[in-house]
N, C-alpha and C. Protein backbone atom coordinates (compact mmCIF):
# COMPACT_ATOMS: atom_id res chain seq x y z
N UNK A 1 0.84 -1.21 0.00
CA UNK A 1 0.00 0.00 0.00
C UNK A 1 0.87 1.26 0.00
N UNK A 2 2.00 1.39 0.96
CA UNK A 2 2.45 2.87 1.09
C UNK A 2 3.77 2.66 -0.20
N UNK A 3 4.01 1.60 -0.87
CA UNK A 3 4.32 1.56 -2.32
C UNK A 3 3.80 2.04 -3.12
N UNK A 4 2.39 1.61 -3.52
CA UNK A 4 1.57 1.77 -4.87
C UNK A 4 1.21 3.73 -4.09
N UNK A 5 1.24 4.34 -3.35
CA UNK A 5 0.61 5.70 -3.10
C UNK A 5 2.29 6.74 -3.22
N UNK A 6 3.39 5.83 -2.59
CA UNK A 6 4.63 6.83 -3.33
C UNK A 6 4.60 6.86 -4.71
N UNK A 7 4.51 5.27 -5.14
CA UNK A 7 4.33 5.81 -7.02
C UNK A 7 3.80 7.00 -7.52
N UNK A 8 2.35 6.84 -6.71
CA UNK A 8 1.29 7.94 -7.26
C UNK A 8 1.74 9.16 -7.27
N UNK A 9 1.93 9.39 -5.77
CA UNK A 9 2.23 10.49 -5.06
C UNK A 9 3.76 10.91 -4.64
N UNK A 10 4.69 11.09 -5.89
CA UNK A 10 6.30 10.94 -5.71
C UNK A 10 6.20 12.29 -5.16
N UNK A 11 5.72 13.51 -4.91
CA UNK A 11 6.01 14.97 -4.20
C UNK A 11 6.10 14.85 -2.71
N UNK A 12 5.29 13.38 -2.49
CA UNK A 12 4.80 13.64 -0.84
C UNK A 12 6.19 13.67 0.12
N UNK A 13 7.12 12.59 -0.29
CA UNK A 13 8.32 12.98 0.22
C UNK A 13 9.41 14.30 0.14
N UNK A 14 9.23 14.85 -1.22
CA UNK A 14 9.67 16.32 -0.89
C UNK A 14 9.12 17.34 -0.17
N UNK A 15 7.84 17.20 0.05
CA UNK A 15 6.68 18.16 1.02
C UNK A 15 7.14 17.38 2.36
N UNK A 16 7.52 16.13 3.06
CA UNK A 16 7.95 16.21 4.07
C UNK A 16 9.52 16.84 4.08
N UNK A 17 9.99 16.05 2.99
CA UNK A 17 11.80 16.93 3.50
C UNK A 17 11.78 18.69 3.88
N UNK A 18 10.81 19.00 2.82
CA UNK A 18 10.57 20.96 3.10
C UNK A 18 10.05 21.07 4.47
N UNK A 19 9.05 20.42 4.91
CA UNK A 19 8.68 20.29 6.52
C UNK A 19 9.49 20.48 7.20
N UNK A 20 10.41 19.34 7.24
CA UNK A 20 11.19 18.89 7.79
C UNK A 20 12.68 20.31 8.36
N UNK A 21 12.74 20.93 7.28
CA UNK A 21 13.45 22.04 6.98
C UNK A 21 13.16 23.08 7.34
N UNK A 22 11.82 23.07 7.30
CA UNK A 22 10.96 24.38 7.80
C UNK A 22 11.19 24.14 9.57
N UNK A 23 10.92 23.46 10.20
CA UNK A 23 10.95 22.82 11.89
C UNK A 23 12.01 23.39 11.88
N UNK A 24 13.04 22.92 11.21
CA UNK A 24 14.76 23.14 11.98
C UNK A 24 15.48 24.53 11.70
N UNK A 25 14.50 24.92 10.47
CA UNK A 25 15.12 26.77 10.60
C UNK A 25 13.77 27.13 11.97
N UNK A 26 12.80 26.88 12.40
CA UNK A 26 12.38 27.51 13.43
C UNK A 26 12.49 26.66 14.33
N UNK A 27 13.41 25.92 14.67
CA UNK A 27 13.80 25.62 15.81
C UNK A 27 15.26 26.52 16.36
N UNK A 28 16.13 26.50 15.17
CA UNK A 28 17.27 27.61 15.06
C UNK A 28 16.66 29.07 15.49
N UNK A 29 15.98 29.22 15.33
CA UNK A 29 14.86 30.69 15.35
C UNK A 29 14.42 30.53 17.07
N UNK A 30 14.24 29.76 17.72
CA UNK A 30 14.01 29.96 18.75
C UNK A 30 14.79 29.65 19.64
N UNK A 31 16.18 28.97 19.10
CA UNK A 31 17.43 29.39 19.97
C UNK A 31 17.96 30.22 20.34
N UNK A 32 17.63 31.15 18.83
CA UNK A 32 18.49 32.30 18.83
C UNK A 32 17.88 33.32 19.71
N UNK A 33 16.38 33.12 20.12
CA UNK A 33 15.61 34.10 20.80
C UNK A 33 16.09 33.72 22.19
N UNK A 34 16.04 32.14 22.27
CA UNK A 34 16.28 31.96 23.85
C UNK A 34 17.48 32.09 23.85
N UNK A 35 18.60 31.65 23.43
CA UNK A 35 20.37 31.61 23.85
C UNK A 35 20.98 32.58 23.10
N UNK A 36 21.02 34.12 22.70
CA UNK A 36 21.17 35.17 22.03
C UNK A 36 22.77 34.57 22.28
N UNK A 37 22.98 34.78 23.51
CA UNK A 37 24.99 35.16 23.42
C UNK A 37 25.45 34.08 23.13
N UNK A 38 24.84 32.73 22.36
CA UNK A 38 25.56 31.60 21.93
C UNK A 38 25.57 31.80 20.49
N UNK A 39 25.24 32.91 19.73
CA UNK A 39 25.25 33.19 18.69
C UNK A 39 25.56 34.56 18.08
N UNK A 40 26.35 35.32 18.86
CA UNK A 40 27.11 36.14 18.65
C UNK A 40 28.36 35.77 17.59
């Protein structure tokens, strides 16, 4: 099943990798708010 729906659907894994990317620049984003002088 989650074979025959990647065939279909080959974007769905680039829409998670961009997710995925999106989380970790705003996770970086809320380091930088909480730990400012570790990023000087």
């Amino acid at each position: 099943m989650y074979g025959l729906s990647k065939k279909k659907m080959p974007y769905l894994h680039l829409i998670d990798e961009a997710i995925g990317l999106i989380n970790n620049e705003n996770r970086l984003i809320e380091w930088r708010i909480k730990y400012p002088e570790q990023f000087k």
